[in-house]
Protein backbone atom coordinates (compact mmCIF):
# COMPACT_ATOMS: atom_id res chain seq x y z
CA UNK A 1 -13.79 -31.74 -13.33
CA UNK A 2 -11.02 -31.74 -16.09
CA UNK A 3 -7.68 -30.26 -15.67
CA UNK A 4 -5.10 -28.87 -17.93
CA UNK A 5 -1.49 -29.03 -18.04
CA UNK A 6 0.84 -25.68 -19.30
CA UNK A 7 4.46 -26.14 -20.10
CA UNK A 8 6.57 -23.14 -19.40
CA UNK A 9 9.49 -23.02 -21.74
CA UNK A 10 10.96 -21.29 -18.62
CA UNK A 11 10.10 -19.62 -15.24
CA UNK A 12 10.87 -16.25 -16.32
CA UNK A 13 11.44 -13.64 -19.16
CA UNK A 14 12.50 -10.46 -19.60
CA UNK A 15 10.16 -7.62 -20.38
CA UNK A 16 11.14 -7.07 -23.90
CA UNK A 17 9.99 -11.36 -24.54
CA UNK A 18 6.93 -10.70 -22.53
CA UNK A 19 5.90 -7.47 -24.80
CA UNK A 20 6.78 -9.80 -27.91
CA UNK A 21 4.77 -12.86 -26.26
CA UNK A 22 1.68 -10.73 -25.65
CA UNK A 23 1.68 -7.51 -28.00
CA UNK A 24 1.54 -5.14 -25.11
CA UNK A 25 3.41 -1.92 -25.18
CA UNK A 26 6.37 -1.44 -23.07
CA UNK A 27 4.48 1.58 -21.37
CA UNK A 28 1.94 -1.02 -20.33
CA UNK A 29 4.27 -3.55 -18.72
CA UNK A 30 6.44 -0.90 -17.12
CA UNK A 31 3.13 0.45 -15.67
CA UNK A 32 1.87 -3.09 -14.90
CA UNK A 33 5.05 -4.18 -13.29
CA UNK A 34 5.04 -1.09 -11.05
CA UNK A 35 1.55 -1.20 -9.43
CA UNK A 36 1.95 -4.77 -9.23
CA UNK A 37 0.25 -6.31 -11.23
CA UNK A 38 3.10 -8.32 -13.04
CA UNK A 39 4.67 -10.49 -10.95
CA UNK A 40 8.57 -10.31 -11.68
CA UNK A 41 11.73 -11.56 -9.72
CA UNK A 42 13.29 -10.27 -6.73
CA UNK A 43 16.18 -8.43 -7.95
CA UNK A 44 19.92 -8.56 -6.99
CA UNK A 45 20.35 -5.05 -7.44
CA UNK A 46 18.96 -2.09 -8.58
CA UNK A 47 20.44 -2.55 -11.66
CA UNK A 48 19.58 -5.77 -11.99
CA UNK A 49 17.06 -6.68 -14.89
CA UNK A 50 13.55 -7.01 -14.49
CA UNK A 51 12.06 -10.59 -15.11
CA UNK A 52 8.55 -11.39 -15.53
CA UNK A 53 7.41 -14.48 -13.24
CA UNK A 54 5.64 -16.61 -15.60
CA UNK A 55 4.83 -19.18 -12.55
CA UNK A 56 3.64 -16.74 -10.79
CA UNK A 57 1.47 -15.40 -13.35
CA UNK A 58 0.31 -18.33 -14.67
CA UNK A 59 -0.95 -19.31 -11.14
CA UNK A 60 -2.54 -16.30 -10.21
CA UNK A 61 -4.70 -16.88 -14.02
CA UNK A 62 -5.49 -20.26 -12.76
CA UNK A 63 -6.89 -19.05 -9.42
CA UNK A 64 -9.44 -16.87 -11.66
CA UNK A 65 -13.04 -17.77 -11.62
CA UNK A 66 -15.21 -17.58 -14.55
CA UNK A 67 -18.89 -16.53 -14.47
């Protein structure tokens, strides 16, 4: 069995740098983020930004199992 090792440049980003990261539409995060499907950060407050968790993310890819 081989492994890999990612690098995060850091453990989270806002929306706007994942949209740029992955060409998605902001529509498509916001929707994503919503029914929980994008992990983000607990926020402070409800004005608080939302931050995409990378970690998380990355993890939950790793978990996947390919036919």
């Amino acid at each position: 069995m081989s492994s890999i090792t990612i690098q995060l440049p850091v453990p989270y980003c806002t929306k706007k740098k994942y949209a740029d990261a992955t060409g998605q539409s902001m529509g498509a995060i916001n929707q994503a983020v919503t029914s929980g499907k994008l992990p983000i950060m607990p926020k402070d407050s409800e004005k608080g930004a939302v931050l995409i968790n990378l970690v998380a993310l990355f993890k939950k890819a790793d978990a996947q199992r390919f036919a």
